[in-house]
Structures are given as structure tokens and as C-alpha cells.
PDB file of N, CA and C in Angstrom:
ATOM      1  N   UNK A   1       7.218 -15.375  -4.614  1.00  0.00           N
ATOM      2  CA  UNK A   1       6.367 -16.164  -3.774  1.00  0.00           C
ATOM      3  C   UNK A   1       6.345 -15.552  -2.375  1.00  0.00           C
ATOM      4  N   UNK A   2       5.533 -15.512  -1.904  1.00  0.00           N
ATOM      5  CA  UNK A   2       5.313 -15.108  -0.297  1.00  0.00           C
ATOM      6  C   UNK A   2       4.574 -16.190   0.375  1.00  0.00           C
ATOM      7  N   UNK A   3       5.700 -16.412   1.486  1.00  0.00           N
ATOM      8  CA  UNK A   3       5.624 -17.242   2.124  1.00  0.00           C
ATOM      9  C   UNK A   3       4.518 -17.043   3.081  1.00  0.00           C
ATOM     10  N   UNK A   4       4.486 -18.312   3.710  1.00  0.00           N
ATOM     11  CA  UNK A   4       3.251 -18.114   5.151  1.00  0.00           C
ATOM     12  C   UNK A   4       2.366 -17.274   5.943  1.00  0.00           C
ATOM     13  N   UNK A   5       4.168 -16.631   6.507  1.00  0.00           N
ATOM     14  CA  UNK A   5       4.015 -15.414   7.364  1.00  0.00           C
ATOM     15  C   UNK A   5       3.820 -14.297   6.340  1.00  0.00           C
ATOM     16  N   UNK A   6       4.351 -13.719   5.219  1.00  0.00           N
ATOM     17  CA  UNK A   6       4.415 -12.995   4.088  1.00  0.00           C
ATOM     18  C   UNK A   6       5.275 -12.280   4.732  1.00  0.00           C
ATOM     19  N   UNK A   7       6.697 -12.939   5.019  1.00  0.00           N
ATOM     20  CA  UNK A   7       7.617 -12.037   5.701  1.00  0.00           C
ATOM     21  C   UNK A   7       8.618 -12.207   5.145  1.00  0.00           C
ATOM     22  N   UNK A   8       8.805 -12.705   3.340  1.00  0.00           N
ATOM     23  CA  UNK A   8       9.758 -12.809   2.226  1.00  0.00           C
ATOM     24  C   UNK A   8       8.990 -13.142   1.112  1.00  0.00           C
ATOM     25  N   UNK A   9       9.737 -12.498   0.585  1.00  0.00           N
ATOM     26  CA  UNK A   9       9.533 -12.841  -0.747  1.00  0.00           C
ATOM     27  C   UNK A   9      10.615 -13.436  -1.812  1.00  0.00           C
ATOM     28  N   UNK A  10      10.266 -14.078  -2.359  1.00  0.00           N
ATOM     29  CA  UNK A  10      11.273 -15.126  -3.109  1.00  0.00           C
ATOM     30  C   UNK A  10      11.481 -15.139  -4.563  1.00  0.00           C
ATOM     31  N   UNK A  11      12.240 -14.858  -4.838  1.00  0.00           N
ATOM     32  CA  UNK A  11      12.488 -15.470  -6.647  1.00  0.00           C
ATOM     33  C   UNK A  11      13.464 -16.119  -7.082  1.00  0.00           C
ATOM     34  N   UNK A  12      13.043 -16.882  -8.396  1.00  0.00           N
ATOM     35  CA  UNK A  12      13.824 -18.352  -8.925  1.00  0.00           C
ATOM     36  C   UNK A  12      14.951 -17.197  -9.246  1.00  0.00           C
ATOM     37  N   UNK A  13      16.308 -17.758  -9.114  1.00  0.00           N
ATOM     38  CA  UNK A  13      17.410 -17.034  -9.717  1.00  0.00           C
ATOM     39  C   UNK A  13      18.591 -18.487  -9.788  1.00  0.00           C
ATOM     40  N   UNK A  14      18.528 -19.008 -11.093  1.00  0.00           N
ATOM     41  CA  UNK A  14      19.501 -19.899 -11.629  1.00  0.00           C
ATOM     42  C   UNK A  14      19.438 -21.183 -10.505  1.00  0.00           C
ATOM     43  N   UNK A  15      18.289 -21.334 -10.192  1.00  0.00           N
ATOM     44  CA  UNK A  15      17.887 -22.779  -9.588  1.00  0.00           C
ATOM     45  C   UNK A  15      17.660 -22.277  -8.059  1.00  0.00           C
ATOM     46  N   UNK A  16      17.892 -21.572  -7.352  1.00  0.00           N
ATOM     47  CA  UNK A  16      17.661 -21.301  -6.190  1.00  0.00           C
ATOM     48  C   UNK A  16      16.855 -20.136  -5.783  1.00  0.00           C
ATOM     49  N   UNK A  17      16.150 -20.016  -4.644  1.00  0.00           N
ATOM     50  CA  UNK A  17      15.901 -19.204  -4.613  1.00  0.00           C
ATOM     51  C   UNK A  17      16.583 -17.891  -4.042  1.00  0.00           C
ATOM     52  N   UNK A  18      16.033 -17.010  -3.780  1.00  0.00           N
ATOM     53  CA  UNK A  18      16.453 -15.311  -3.293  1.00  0.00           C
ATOM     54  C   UNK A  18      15.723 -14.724  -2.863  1.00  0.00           C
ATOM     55  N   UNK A  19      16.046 -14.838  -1.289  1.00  0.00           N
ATOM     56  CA  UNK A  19      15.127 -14.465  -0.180  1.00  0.00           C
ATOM     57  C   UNK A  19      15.240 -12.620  -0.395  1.00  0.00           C
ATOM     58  N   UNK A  20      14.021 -11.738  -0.085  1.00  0.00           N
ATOM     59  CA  UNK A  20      14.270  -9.839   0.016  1.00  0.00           C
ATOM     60  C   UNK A  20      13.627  -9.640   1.014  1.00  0.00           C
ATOM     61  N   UNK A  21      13.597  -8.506   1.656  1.00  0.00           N
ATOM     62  CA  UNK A  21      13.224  -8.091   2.359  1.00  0.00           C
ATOM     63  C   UNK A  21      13.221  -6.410   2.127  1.00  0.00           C
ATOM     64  N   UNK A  22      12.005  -5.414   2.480  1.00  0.00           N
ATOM     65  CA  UNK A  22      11.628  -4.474   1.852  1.00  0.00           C
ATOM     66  C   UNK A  22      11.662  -3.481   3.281  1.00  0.00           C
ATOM     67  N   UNK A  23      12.488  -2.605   3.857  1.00  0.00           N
ATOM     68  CA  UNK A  23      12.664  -1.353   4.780  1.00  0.00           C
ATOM     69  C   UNK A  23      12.614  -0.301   4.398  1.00  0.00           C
ATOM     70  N   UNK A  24      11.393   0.324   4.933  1.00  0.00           N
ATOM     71  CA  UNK A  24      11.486   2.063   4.512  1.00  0.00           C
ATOM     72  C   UNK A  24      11.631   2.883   6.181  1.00  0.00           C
ATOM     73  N   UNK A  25      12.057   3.842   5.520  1.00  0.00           N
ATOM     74  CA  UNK A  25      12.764   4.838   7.149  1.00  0.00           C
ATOM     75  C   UNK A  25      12.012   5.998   6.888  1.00  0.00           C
ATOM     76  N   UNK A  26      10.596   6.425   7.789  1.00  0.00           N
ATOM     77  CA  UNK A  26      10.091   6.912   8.403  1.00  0.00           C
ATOM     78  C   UNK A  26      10.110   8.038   9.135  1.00  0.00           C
ATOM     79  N   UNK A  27      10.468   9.301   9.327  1.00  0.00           N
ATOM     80  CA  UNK A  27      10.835   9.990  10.443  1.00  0.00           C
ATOM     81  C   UNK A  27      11.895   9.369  11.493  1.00  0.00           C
ATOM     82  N   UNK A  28      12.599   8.236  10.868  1.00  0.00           N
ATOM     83  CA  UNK A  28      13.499   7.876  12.049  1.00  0.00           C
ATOM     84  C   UNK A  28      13.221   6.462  12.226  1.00  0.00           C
ATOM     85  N   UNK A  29      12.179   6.049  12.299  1.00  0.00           N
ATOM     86  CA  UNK A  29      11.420   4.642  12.558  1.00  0.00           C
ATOM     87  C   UNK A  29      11.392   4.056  11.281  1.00  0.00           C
ATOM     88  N   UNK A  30      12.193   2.634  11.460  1.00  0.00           N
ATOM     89  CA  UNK A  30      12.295   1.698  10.463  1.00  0.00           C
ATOM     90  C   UNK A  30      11.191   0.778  10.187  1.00  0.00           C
ATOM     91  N   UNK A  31      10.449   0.772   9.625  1.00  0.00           N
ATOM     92  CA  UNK A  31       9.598  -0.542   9.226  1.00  0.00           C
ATOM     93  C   UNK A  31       9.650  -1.244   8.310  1.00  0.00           C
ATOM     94  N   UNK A  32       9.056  -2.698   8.295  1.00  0.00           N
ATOM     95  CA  UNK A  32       9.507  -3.884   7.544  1.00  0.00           C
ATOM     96  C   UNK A  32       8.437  -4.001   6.571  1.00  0.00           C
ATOM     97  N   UNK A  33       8.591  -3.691   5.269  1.00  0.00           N
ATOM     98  CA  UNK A  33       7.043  -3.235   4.880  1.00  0.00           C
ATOM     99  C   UNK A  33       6.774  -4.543   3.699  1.00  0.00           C
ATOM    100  N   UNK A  34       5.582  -5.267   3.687  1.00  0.00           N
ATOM    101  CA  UNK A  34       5.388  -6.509   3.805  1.00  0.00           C
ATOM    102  C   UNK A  34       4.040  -6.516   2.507  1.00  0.00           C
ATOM    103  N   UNK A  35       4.309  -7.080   1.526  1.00  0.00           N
ATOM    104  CA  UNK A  35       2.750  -7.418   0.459  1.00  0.00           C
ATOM    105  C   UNK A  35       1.959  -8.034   0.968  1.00  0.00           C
ATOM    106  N   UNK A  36       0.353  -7.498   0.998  1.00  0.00           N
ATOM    107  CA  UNK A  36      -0.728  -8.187   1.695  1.00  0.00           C
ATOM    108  C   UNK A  36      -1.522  -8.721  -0.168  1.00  0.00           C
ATOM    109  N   UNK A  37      -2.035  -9.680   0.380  1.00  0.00           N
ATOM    110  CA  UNK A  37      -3.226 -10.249  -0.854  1.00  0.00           C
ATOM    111  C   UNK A  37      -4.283  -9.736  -0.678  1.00  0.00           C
ATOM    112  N   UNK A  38      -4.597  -9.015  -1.715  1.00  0.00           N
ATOM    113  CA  UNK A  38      -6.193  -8.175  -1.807  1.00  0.00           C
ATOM    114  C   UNK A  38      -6.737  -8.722  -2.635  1.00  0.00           C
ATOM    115  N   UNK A  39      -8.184  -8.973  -2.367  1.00  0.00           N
ATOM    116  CA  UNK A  39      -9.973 -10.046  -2.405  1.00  0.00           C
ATOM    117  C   UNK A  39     -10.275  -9.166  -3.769  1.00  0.00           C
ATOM    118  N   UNK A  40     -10.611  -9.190  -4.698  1.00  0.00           N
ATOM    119  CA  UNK A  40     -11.466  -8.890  -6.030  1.00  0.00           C
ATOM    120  C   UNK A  40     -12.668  -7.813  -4.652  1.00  0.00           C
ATOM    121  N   UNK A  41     -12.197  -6.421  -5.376  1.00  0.00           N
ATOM    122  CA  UNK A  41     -13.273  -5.198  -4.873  1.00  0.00           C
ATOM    123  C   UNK A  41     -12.684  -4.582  -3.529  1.00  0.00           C
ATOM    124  N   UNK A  42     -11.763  -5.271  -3.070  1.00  0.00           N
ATOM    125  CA  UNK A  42     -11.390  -4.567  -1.616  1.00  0.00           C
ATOM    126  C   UNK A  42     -10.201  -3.734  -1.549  1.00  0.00           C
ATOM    127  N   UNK A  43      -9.334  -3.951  -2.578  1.00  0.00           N
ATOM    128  CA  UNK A  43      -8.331  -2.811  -2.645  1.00  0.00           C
ATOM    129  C   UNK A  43      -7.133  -3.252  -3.806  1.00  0.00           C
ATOM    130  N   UNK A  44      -6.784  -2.233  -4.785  1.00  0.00           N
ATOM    131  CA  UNK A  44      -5.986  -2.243  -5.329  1.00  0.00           C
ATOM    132  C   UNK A  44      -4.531  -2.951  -5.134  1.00  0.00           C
ATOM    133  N   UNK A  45      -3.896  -2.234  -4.251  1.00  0.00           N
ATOM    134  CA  UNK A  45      -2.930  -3.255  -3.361  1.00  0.00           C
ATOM    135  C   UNK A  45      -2.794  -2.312  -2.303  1.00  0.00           C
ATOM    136  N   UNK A  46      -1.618  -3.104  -1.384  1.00  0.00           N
ATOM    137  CA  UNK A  46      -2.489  -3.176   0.291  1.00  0.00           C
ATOM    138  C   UNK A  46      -0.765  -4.227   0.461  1.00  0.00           C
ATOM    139  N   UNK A  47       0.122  -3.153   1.836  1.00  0.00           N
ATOM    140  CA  UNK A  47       0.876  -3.626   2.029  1.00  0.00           C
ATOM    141  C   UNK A  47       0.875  -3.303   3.557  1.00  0.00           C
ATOM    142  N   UNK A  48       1.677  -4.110   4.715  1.00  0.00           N
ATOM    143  CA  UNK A  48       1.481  -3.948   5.847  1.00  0.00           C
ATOM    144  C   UNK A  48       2.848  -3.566   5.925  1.00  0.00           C
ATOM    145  N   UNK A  49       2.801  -2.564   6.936  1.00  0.00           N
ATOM    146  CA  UNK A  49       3.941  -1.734   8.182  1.00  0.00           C
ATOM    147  C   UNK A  49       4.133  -2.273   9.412  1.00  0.00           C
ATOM    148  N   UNK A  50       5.550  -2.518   9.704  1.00  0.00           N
ATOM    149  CA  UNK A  50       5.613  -3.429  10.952  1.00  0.00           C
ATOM    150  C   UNK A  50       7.017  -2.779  11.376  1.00  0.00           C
ATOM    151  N   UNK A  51       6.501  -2.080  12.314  1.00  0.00           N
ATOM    152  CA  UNK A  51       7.489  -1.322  12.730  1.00  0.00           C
ATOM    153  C   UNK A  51       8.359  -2.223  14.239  1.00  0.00           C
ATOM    154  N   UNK A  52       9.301  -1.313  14.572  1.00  0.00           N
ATOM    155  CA  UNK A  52      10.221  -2.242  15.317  1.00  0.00           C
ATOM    156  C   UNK A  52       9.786  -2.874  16.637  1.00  0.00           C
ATOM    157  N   UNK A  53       8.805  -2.003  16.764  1.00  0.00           N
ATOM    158  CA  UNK A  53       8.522  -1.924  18.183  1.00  0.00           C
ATOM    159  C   UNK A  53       6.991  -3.147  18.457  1.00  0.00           C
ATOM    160  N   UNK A  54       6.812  -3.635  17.302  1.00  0.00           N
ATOM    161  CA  UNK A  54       5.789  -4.708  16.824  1.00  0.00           C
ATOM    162  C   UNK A  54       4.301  -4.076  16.139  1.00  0.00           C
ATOM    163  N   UNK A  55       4.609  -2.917  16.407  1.00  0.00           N
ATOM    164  CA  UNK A  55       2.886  -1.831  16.136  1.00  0.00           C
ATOM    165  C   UNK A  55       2.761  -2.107  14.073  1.00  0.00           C
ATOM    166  N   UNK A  56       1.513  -2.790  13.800  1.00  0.00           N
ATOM    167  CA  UNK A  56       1.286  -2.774  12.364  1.00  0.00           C
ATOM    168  C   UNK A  56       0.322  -1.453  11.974  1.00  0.00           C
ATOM    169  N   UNK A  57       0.350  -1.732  10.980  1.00  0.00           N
ATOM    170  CA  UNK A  57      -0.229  -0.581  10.078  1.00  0.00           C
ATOM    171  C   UNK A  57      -0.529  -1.206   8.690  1.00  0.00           C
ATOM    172  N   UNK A  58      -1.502  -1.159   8.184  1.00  0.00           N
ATOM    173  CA  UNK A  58      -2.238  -1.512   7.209  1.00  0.00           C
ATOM    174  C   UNK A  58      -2.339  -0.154   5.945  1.00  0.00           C
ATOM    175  N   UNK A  59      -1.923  -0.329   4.767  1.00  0.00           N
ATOM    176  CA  UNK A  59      -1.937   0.636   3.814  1.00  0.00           C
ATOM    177  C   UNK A  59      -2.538  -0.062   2.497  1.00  0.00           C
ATOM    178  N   UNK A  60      -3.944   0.468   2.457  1.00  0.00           N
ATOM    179  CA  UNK A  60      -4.161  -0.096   0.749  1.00  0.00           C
ATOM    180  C   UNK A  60      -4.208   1.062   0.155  1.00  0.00           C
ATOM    181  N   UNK A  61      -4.504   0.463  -0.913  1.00  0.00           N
ATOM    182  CA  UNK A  61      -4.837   1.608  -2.298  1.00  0.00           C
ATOM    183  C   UNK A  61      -6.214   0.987  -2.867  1.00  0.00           C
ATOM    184  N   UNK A  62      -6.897   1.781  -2.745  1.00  0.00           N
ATOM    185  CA  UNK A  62      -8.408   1.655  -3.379  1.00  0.00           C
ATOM    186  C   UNK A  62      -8.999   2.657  -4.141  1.00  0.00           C
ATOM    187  N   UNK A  63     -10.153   2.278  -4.549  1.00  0.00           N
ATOM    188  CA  UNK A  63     -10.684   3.050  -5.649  1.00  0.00           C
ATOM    189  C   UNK A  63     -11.214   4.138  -5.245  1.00  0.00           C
ATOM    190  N   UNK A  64     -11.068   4.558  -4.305  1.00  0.00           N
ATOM    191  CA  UNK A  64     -11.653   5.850  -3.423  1.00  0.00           C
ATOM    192  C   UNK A  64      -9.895   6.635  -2.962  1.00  0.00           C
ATOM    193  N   UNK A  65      -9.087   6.022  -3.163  1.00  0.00           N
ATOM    194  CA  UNK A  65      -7.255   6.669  -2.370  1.00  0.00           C
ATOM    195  C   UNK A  65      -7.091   5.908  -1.728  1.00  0.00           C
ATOM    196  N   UNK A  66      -6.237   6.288  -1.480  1.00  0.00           N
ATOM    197  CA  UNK A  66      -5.132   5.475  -0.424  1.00  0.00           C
ATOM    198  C   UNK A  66      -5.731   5.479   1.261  1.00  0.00           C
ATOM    199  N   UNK A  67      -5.535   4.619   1.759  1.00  0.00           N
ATOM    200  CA  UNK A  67      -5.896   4.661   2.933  1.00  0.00           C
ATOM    201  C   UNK A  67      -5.119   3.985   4.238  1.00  0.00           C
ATOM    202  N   UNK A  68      -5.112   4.060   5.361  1.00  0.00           N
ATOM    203  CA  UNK A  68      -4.607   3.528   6.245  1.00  0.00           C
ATOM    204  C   UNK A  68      -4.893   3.023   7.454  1.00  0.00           C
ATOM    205  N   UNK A  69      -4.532   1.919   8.353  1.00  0.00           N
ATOM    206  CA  UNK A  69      -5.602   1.921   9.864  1.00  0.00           C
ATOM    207  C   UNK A  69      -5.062   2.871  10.674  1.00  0.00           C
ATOM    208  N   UNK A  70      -3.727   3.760  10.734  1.00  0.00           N
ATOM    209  CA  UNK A  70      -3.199   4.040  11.593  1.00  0.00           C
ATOM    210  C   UNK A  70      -4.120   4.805  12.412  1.00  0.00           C
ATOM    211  N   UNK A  71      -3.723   5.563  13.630  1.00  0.00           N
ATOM    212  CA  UNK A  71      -4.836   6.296  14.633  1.00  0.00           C
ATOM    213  C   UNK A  71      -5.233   8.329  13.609  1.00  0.00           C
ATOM    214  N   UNK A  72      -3.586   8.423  13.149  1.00  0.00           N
ATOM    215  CA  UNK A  72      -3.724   9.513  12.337  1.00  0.00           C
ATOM    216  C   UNK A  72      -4.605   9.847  11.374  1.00  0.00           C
ATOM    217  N   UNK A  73      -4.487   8.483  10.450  1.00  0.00           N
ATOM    218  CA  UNK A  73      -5.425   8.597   9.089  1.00  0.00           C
ATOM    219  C   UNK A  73      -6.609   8.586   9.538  1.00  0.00           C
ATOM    220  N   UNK A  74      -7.130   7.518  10.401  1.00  0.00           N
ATOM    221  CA  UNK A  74      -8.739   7.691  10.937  1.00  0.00           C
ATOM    222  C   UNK A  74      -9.157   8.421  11.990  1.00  0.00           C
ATOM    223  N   UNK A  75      -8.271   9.663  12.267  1.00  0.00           N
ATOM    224  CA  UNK A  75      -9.259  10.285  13.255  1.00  0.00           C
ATOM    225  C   UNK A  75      -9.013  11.763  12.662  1.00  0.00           C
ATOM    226  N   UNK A  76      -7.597  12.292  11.479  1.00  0.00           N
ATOM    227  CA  UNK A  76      -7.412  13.598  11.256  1.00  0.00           C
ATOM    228  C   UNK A  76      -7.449  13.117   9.531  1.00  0.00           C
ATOM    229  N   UNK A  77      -7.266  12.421   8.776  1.00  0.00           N
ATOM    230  CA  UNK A  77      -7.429  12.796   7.413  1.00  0.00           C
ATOM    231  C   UNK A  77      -7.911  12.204   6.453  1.00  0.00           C
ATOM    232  N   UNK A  78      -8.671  10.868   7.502  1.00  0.00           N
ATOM    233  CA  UNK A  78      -9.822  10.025   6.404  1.00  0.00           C
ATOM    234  C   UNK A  78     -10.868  11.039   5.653  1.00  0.00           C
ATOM    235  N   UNK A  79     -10.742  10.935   4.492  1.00  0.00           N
ATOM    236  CA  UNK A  79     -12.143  12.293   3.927  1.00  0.00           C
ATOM    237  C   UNK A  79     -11.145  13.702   4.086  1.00  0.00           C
ATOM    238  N   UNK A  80     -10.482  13.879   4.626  1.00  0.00           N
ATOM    239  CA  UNK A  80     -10.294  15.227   4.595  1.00  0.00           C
ATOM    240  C   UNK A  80      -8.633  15.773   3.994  1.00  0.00           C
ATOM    241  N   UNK A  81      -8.139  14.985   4.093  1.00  0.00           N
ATOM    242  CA  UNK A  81      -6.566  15.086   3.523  1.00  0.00           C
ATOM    243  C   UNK A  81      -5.979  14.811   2.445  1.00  0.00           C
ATOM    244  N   UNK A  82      -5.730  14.887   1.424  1.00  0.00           N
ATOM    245  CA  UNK A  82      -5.686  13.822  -0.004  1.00  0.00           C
ATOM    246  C   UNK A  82      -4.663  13.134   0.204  1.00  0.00           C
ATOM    247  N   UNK A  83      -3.619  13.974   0.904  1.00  0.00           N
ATOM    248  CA  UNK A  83      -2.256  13.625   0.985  1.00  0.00           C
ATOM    249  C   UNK A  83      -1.932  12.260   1.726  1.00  0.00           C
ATOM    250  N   UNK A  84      -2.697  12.146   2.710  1.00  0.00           N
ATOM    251  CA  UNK A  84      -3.007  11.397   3.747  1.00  0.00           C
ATOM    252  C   UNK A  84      -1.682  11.077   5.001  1.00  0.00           C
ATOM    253  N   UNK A  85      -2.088   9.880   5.632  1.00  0.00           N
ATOM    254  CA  UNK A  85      -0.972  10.588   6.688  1.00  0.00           C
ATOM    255  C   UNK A  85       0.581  10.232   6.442  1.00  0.00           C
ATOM    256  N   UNK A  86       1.514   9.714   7.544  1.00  0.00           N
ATOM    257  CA  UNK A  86       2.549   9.517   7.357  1.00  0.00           C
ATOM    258  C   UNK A  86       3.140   8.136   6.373  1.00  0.00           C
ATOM    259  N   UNK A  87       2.473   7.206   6.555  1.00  0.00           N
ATOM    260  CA  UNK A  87       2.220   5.636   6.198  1.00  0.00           C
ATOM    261  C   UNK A  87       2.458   6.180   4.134  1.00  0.00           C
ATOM    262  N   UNK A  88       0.819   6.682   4.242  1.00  0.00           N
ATOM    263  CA  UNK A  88       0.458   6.936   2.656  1.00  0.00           C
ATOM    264  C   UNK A  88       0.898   7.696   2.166  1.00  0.00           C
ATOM    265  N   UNK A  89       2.398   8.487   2.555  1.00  0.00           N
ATOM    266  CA  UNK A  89       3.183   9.270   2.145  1.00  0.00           C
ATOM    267  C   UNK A  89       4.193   8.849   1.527  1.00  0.00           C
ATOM    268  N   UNK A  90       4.421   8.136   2.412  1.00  0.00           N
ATOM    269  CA  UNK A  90       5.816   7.324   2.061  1.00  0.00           C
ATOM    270  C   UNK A  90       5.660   6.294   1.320  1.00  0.00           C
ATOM    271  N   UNK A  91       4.870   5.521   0.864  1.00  0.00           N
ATOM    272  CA  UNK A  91       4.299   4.299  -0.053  1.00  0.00           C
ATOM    273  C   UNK A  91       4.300   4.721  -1.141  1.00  0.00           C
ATOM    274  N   UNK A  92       3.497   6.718  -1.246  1.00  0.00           N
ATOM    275  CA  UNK A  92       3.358   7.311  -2.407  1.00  0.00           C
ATOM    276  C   UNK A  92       4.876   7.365  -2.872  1.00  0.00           C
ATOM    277  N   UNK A  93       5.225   8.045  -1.766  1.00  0.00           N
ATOM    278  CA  UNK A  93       6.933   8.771  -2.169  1.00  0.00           C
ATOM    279  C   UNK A  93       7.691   7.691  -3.547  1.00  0.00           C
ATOM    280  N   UNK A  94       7.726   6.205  -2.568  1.00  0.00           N
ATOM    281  CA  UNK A  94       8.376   5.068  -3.101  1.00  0.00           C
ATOM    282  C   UNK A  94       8.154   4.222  -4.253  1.00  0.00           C
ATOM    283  N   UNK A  95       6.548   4.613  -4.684  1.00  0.00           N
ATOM    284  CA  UNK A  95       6.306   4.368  -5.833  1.00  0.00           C
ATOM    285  C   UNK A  95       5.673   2.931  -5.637  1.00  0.00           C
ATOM    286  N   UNK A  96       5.172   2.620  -4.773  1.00  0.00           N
ATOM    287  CA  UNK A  96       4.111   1.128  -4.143  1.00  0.00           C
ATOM    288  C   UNK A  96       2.726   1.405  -4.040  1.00  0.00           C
ATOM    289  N   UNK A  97       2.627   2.740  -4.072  1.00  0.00           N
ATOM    290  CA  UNK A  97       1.463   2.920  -4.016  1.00  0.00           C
ATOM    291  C   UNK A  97       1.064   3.937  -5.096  1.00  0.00           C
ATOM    292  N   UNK A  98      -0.182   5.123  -5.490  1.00  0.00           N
ATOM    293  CA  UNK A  98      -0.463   6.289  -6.475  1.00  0.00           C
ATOM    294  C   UNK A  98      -1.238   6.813  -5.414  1.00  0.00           C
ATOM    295  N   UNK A  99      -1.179   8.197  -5.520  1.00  0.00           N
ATOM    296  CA  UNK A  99      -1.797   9.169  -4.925  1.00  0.00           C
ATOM    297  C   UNK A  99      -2.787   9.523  -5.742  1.00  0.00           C
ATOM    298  N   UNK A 100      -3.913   9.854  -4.355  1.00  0.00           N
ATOM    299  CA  UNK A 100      -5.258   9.881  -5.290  1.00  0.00           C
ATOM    300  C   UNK A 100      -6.367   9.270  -5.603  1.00  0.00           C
ATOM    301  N   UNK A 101      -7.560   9.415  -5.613  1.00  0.00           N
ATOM    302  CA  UNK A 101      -8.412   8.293  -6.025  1.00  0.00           C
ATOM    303  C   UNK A 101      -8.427   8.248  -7.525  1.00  0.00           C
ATOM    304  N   UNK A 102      -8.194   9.363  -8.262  1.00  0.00           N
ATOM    305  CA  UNK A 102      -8.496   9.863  -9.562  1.00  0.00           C
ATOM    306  C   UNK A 102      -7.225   8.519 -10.138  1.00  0.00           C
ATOM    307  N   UNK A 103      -5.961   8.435  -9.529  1.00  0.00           N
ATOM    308  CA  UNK A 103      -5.007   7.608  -9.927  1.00  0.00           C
ATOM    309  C   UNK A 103      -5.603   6.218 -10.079  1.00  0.00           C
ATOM    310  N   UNK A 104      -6.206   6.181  -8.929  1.00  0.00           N
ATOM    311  CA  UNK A 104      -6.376   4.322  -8.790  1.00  0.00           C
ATOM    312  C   UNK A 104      -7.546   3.748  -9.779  1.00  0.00           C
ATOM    313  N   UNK A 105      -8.064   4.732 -10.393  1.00  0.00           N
ATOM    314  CA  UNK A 105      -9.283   4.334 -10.979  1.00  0.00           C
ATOM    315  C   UNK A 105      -8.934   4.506 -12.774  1.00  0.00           C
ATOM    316  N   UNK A 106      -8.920   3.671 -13.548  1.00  0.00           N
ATOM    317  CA  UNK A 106      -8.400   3.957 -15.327  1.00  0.00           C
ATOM    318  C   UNK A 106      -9.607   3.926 -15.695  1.00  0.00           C
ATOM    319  N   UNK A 107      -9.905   4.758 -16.896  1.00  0.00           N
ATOM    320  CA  UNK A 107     -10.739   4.925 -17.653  1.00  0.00           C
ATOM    321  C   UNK A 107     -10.959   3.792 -18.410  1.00  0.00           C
ATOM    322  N   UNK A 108      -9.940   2.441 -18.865  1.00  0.00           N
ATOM    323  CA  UNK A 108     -10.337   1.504 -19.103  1.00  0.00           C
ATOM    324  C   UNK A 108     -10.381  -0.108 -18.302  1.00  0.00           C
ATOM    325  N   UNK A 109     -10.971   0.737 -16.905  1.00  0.00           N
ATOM    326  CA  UNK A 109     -11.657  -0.322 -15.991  1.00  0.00           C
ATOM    327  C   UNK A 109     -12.469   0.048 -15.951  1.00  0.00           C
ATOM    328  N   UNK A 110     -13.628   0.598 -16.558  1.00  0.00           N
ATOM    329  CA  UNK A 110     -14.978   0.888 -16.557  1.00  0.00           C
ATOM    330  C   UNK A 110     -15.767   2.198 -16.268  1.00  0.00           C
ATOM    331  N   UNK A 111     -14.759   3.002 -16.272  1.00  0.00           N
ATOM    332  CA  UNK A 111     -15.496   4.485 -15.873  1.00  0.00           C
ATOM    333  C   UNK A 111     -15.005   5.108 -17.520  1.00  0.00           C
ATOM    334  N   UNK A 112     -16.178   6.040 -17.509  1.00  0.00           N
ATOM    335  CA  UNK A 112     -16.489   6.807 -18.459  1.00  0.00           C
ATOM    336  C   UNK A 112     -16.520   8.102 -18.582  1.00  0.00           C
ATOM    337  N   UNK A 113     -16.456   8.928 -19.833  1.00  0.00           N
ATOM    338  CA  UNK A 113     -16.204  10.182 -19.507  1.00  0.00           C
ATOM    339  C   UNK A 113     -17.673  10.743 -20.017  1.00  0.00           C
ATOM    340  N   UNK A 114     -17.499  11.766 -19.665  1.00  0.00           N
ATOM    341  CA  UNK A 114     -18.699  12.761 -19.707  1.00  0.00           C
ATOM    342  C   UNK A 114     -19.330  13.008 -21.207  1.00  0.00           C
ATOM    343  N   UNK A 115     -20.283  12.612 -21.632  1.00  0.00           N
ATOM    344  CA  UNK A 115     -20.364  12.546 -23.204  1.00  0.00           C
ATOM    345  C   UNK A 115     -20.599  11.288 -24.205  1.00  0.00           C
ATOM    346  N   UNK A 116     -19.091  10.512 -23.563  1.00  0.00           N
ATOM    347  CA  UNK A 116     -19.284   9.412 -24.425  1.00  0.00           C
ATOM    348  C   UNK A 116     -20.377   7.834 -23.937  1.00  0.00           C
ATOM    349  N   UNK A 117     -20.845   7.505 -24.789  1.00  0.00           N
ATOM    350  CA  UNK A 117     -21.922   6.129 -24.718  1.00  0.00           C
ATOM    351  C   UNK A 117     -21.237   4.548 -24.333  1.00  0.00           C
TER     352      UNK A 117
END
């Protein structure tokens, strides 16, 4: 369950719950990395970065790759990087996210291959 803020997450464990909390380390910089709810068409999943210093960062996964708000991804490797920047590295690394658009998209969610009807 995620609460309010979506700043825990909770599970039943023998009548109570069990608060987590999710930190990945960055070049040095710790952030508190947080599940966002994604709308039917807007992104695969989509978790927020909240680093110490209060600065967020937004990371989904969509049917086009991975993407990010940071200043990096949208001004040096939106369209041009596959890898993308520091954020969508580390999401990939950790296994929260797939690298790639080719990843995010299955052949049995509606795309087709070359040939078949």
C-alpha cells in the first residue's frame, strides 16, 4: 500500500504491517526513490527521486524508453542517448526499470511482426 505522501510502502506480515523504504546511491548522492501511479497510456512505471537536498526527479518507463525530467536527460540525451542519463541508469542497473524502448513494448501488447496478419 502507498500511503498519501507515497513515502512507504506497506505489507500485511502476520497481522501488522511493515513499513520499507527504497535508497539508491548515486555518484555519492543518496536518494529516496519512491513508486509513482501511472494513468492507462502515460507510462509503464514511473518512480520519483528525492534526493537529500529536496531536488526531485521524475523517471518513467514508456513505450518510447525510459525517460526523465532531470536538466541532463532534456537538454543532452532526450532522442539522442539510449542509455540515458544518470537517473535512467541506475533504475536500469537495479532492475525497476528495462532499457530501451524495444524492452517496454511486448509483442503480445499489440505490436506485430513484419509478415504476420
Amino acid at each position: 500500500m502507498i500511503h498519501d505522501r507515497g513515502q512507504a510502502v506497506g505489507s500485511q506480515t502476520r497481522g501488522r504491517t511493515v513499513l520499507s523504504h527504497l535508497y539508491l546511491t548515486i555518484n555519492k548522492s543518496l536518494y529516496l526513490v519512491q513508486p509513482l501511479a501511472c494513468g492507462p497510456g502515460a507510462a509503464l512505471r514511473a518512480f520519483r527521486l528525492n534526493k537529500g537536498d529536496g531536488t526531485l526527479y521524475d523517471v518513467a518507463q514508456t513505450n518510447f524508453g525510459a525517460e526523465c525530467d532531470c536538466p541532463d536527460f532534456i537538454f543532452r540525451r532526450a532522442g539522442l542517448d539510449p542509455l540515458g542519463c544518470k537517473h535512467v541508469q541506475a533504475l536500469v542497473g537495479q532492475g525497476l526499470i528495462e532499457a530501451g524502448a524495444a524492452a517496454s513494448v511486448r509483442p503480445e501488447q499489440g505490436r506485430r511482426t513484419v509478415g504476420s496478419r
